[in-house]
PDB file of N, CA and C in Angstrom:
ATOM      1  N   UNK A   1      12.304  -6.480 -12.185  1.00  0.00           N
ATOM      2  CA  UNK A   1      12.015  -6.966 -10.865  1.00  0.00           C
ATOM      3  C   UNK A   1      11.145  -6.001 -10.075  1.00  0.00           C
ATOM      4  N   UNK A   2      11.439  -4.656 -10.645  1.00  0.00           N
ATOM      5  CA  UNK A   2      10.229  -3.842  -9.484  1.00  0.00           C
ATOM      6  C   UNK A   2       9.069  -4.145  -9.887  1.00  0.00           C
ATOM      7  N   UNK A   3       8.495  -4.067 -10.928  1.00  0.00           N
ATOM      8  CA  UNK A   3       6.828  -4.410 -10.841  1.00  0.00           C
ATOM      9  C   UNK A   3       6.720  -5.630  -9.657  1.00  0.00           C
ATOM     10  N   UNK A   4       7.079  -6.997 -10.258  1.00  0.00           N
ATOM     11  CA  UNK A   4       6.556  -8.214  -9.391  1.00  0.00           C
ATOM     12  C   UNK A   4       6.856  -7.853  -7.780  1.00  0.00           C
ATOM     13  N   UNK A   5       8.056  -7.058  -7.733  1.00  0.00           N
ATOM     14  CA  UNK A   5       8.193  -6.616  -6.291  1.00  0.00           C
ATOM     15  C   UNK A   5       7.352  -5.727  -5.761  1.00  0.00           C
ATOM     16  N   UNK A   6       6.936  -4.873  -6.114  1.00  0.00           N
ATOM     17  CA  UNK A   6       5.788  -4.383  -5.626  1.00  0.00           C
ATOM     18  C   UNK A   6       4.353  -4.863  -5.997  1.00  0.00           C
ATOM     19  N   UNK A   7       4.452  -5.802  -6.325  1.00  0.00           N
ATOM     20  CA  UNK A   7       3.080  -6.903  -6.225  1.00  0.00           C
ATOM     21  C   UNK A   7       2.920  -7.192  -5.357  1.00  0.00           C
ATOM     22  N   UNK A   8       4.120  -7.928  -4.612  1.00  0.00           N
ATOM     23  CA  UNK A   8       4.745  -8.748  -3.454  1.00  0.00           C
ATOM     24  C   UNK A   8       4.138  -8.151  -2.467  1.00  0.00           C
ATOM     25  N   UNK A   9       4.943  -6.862  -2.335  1.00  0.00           N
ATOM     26  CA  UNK A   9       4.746  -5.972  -1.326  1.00  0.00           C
ATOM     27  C   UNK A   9       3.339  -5.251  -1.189  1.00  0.00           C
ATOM     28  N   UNK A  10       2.714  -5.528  -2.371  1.00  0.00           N
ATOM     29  CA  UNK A  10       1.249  -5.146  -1.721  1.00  0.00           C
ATOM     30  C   UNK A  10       0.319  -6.039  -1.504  1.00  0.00           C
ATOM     31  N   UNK A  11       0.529  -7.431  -1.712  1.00  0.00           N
ATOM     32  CA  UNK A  11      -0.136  -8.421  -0.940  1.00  0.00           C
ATOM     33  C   UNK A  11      -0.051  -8.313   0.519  1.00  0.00           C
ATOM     34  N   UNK A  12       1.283  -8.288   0.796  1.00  0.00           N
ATOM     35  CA  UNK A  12       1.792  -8.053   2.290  1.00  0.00           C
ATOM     36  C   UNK A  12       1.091  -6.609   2.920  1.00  0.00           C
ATOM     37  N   UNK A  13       1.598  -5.610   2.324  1.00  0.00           N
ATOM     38  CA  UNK A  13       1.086  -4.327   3.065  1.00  0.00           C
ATOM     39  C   UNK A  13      -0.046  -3.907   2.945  1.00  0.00           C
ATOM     40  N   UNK A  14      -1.289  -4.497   1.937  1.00  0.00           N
ATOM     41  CA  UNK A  14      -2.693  -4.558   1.959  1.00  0.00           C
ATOM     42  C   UNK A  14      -3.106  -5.202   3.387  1.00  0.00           C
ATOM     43  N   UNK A  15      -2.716  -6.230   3.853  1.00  0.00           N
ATOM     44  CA  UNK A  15      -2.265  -7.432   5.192  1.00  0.00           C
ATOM     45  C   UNK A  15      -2.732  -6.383   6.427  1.00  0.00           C
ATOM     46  N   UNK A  16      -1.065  -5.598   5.979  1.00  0.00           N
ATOM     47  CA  UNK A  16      -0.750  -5.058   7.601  1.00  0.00           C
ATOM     48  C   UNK A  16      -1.396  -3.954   7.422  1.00  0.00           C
ATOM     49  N   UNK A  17      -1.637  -3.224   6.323  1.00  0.00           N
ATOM     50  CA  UNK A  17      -2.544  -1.396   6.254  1.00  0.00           C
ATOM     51  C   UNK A  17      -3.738  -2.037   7.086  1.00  0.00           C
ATOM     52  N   UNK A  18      -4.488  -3.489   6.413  1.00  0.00           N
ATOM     53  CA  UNK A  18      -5.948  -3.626   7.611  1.00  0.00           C
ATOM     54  C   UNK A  18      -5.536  -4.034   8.609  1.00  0.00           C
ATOM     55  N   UNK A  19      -4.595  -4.405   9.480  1.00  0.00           N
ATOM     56  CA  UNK A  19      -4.443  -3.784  10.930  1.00  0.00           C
ATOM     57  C   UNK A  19      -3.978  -2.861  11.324  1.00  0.00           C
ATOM     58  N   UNK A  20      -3.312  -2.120  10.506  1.00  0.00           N
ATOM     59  CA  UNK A  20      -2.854  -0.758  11.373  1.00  0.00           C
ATOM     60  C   UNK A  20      -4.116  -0.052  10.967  1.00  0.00           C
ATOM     61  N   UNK A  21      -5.194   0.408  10.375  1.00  0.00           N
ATOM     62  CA  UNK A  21      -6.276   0.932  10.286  1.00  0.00           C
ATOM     63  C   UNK A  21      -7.073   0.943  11.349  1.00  0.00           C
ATOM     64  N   UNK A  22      -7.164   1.771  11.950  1.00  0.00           N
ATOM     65  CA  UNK A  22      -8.258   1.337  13.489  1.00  0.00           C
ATOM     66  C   UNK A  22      -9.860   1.577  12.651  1.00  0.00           C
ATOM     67  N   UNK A  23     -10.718   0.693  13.289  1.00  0.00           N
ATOM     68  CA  UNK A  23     -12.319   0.763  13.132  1.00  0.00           C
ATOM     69  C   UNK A  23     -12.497  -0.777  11.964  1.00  0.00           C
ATOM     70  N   UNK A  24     -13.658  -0.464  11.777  1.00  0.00           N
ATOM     71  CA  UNK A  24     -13.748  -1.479  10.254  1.00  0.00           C
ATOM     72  C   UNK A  24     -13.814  -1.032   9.459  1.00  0.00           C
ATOM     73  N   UNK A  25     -12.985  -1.423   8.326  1.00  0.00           N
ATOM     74  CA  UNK A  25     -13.332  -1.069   6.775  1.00  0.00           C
ATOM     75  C   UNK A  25     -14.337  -1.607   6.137  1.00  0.00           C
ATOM     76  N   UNK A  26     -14.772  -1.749   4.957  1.00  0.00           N
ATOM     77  CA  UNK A  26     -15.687  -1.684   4.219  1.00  0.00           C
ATOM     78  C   UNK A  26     -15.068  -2.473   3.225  1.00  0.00           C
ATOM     79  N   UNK A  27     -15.611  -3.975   2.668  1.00  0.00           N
ATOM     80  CA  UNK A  27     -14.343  -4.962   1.714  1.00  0.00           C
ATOM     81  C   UNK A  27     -14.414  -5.679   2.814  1.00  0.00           C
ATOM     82  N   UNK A  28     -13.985  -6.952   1.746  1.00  0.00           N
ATOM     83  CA  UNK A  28     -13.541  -8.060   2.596  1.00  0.00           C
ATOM     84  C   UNK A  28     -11.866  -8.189   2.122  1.00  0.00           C
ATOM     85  N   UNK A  29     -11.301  -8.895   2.710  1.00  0.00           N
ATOM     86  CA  UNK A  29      -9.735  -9.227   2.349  1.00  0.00           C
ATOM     87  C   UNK A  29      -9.574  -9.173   0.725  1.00  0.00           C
ATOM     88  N   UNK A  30     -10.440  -9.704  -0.255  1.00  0.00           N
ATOM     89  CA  UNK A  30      -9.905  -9.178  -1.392  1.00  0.00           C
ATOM     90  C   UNK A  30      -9.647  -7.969  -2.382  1.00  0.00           C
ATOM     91  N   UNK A  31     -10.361  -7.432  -1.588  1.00  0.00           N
ATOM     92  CA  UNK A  31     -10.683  -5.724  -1.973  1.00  0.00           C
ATOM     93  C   UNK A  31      -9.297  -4.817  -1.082  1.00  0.00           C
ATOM     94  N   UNK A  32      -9.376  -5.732   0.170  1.00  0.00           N
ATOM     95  CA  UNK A  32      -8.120  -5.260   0.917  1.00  0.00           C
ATOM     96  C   UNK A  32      -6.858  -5.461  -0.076  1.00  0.00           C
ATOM     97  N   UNK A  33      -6.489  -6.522   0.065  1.00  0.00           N
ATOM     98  CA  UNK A  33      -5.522  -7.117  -1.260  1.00  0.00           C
ATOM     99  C   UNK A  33      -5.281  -6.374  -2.190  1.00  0.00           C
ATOM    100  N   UNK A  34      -6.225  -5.891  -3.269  1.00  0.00           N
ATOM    101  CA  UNK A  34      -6.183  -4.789  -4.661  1.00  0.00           C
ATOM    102  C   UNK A  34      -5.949  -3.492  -3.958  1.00  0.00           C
ATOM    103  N   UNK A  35      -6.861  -3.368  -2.446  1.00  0.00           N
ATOM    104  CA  UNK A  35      -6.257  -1.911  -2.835  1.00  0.00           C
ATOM    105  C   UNK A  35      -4.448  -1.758  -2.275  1.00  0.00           C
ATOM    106  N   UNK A  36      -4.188  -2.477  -1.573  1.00  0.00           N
ATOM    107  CA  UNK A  36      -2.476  -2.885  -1.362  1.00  0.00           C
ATOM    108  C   UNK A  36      -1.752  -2.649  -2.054  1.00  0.00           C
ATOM    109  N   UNK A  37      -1.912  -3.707  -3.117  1.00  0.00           N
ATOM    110  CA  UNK A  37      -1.286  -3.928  -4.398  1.00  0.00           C
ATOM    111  C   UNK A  37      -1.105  -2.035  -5.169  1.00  0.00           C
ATOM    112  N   UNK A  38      -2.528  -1.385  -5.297  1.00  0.00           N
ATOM    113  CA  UNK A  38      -2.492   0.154  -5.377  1.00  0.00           C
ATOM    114  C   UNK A  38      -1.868   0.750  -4.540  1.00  0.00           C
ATOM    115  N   UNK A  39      -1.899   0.656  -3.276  1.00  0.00           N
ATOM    116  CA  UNK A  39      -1.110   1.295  -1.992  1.00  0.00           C
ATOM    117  C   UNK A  39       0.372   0.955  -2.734  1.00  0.00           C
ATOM    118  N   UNK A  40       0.861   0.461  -2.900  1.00  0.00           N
ATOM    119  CA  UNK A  40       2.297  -0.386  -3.157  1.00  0.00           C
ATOM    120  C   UNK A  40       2.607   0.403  -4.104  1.00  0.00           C
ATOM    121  N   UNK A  41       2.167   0.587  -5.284  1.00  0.00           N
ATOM    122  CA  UNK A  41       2.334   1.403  -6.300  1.00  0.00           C
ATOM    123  C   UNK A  41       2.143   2.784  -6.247  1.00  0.00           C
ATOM    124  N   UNK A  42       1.565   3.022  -5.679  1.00  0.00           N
ATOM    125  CA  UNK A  42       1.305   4.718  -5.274  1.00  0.00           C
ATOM    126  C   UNK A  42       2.342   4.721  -4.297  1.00  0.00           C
ATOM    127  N   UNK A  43       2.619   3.952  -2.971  1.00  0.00           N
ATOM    128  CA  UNK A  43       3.685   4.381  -2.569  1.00  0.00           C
ATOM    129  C   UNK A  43       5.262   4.469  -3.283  1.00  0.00           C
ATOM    130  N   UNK A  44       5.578   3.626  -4.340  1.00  0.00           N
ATOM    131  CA  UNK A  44       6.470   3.079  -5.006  1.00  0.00           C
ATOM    132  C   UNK A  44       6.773   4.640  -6.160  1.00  0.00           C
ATOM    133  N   UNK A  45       5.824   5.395  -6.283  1.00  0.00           N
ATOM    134  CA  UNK A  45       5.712   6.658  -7.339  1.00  0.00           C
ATOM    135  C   UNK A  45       6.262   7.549  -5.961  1.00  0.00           C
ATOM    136  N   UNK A  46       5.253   7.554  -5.288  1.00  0.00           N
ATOM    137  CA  UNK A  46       6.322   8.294  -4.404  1.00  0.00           C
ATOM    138  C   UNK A  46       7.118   8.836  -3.726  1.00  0.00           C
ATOM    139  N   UNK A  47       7.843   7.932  -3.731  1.00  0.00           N
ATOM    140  CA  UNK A  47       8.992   7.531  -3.700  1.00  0.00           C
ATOM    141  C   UNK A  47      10.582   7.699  -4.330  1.00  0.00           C
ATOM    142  N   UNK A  48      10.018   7.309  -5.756  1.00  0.00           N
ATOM    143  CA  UNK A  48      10.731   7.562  -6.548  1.00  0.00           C
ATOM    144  C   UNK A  48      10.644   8.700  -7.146  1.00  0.00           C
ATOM    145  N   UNK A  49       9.137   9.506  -7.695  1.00  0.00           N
ATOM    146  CA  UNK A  49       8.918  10.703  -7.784  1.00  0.00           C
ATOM    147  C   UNK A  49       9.014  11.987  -6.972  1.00  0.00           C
ATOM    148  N   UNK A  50       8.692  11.571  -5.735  1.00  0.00           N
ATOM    149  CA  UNK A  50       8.464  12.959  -4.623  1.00  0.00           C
ATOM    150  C   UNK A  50       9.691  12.867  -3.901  1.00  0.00           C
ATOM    151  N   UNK A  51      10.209  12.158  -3.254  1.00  0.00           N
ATOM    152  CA  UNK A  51      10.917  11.521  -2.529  1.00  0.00           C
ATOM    153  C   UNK A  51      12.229  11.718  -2.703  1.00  0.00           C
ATOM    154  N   UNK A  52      12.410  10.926  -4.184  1.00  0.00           N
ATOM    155  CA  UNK A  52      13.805  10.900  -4.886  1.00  0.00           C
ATOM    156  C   UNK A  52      14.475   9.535  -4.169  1.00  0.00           C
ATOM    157  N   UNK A  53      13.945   8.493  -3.925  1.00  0.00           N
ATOM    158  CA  UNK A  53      14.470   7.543  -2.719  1.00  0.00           C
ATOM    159  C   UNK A  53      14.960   6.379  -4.013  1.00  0.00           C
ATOM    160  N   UNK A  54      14.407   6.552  -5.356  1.00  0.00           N
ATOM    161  CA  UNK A  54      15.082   5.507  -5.778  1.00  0.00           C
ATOM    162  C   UNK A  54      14.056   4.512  -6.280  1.00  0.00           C
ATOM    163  N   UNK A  55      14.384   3.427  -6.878  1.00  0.00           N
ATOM    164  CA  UNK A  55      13.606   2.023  -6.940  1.00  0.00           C
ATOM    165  C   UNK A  55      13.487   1.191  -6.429  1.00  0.00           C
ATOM    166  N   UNK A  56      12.866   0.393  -5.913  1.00  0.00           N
ATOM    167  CA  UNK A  56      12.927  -0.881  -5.337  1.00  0.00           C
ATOM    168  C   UNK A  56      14.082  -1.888  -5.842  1.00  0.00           C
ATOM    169  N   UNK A  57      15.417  -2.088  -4.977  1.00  0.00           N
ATOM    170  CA  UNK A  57      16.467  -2.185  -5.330  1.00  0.00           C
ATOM    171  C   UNK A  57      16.443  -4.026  -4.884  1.00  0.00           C
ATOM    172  N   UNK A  58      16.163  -4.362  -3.437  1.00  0.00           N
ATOM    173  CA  UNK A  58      15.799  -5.040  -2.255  1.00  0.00           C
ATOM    174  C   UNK A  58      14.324  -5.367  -1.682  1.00  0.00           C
ATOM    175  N   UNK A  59      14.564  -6.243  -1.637  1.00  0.00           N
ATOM    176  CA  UNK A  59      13.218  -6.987  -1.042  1.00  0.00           C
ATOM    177  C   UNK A  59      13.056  -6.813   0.590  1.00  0.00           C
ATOM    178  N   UNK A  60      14.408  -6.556   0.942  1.00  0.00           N
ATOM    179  CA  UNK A  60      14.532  -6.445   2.563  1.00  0.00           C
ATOM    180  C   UNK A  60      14.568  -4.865   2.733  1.00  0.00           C
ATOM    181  N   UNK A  61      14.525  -3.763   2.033  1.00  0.00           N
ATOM    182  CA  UNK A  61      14.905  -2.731   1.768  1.00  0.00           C
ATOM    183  C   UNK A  61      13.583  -2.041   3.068  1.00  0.00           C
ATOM    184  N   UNK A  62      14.462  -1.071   3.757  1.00  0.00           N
ATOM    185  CA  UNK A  62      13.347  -0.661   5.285  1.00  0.00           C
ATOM    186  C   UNK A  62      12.287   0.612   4.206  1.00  0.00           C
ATOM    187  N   UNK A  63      12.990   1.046   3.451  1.00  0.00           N
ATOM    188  CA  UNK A  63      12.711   2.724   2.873  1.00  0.00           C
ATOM    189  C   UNK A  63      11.029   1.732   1.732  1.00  0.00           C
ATOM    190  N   UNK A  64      11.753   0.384   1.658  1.00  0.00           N
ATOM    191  CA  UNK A  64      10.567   0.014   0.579  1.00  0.00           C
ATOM    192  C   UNK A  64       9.495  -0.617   1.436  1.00  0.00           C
ATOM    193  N   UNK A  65       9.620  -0.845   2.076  1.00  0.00           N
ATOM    194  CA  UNK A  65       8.577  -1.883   3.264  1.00  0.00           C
ATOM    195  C   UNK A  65       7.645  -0.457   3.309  1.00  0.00           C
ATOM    196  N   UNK A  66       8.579   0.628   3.650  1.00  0.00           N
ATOM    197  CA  UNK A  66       7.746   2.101   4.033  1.00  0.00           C
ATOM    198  C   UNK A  66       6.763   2.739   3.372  1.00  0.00           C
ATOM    199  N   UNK A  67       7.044   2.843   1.870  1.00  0.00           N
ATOM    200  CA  UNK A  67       6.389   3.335   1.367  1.00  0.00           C
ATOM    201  C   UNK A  67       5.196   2.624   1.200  1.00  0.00           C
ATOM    202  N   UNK A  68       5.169   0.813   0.823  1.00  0.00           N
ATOM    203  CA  UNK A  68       4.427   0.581   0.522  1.00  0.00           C
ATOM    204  C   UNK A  68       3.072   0.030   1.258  1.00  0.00           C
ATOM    205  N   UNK A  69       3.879  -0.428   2.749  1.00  0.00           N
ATOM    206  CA  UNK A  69       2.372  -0.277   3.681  1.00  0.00           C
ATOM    207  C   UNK A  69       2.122   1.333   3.747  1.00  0.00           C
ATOM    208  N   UNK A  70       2.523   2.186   3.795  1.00  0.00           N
ATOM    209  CA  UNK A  70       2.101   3.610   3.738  1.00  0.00           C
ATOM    210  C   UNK A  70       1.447   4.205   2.570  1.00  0.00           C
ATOM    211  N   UNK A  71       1.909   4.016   1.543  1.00  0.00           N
ATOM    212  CA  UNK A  71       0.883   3.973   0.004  1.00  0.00           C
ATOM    213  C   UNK A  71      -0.340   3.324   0.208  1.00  0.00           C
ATOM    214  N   UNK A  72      -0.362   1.778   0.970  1.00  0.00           N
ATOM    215  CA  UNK A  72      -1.525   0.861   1.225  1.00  0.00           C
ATOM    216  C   UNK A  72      -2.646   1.873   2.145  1.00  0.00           C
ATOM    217  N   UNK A  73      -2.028   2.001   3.305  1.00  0.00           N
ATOM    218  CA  UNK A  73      -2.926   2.772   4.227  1.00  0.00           C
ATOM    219  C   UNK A  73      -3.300   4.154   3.373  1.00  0.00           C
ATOM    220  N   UNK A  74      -2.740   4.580   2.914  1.00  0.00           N
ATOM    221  CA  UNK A  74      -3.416   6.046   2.467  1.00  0.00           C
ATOM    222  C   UNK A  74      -4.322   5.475   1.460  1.00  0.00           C
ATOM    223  N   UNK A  75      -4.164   4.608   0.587  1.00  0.00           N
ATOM    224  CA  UNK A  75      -5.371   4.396  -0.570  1.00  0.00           C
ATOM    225  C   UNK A  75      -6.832   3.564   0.223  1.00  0.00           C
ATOM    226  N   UNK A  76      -6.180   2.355   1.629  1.00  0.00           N
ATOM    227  CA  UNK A  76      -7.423   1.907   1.754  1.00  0.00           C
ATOM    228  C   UNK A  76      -8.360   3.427   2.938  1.00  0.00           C
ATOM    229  N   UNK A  77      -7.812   4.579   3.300  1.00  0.00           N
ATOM    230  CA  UNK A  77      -7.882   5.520   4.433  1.00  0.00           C
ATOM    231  C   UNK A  77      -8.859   6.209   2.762  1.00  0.00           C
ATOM    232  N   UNK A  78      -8.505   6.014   1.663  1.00  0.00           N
ATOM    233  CA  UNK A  78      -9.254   6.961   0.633  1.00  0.00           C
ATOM    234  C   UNK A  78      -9.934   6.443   0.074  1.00  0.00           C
ATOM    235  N   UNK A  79     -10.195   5.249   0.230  1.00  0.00           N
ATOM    236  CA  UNK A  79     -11.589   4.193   0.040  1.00  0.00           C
ATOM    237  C   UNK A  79     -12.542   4.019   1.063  1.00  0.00           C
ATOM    238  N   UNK A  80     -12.199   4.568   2.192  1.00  0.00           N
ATOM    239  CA  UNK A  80     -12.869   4.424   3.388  1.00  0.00           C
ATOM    240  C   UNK A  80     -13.902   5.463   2.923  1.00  0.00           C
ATOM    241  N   UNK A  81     -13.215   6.974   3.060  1.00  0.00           N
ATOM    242  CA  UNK A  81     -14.063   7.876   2.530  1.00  0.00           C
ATOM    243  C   UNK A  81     -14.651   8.180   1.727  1.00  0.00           C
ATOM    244  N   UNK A  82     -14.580   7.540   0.571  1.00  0.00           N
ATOM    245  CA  UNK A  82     -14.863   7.422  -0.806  1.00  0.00           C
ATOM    246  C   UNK A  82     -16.774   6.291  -0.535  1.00  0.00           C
ATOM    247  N   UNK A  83     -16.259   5.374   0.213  1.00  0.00           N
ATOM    248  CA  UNK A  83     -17.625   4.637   0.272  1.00  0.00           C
ATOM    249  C   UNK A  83     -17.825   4.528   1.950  1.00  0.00           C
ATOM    250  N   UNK A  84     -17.694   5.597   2.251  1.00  0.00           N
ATOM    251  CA  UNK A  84     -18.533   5.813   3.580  1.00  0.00           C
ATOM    252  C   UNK A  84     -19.779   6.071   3.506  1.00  0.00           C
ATOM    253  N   UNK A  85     -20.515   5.343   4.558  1.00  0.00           N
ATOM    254  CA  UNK A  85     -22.456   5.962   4.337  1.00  0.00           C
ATOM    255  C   UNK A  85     -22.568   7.071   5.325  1.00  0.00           C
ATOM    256  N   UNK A  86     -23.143   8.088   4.969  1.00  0.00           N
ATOM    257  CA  UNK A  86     -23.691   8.974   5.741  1.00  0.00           C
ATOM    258  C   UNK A  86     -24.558   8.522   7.261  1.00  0.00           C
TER     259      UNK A  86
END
């Protein structure tokens, strides 16, 4: 169940990372989407790696909602910079 759950959760927190992001990004919503889905999983490592918080146990779970719009925002915040133009 954790993979598809953090699928889930990075459809959703790809969503909310492009509004909590102030300015415009670079992508349209589907690029937003993939990098989520990455946000989700990078948050989901660590988590369970750095963290020690565990697996995605719950779908309602506050600690999992956390990581993974927060995994989202840090990967689309490292795509920003990654294809920023001078």
């Amino acid at each position: 169940m954790g993979f598809i759950t953090w699928i889930i959760f990075g459809l959703i927190a790809g969503a909310l990372a492009k509004l909590i992001m102030p300015g415009k990004q670079g992508g349209g919503w589907l690029i937003t989407i993939i990098l989520g889905i990455v946000g989700a999983f990078v948050g989901g490592l660590i988590g369970v790696y750095v963290l020690h918080w565990g697996d995605v146990d719950s779908f309602w779970n506050f600690k999992s909602w956390f990581l993974a719009i927060g995994g989202a925002v840090l990967v689309i915040w490292l795509y920003e910079m990654l294809t920023k133009k001078n």
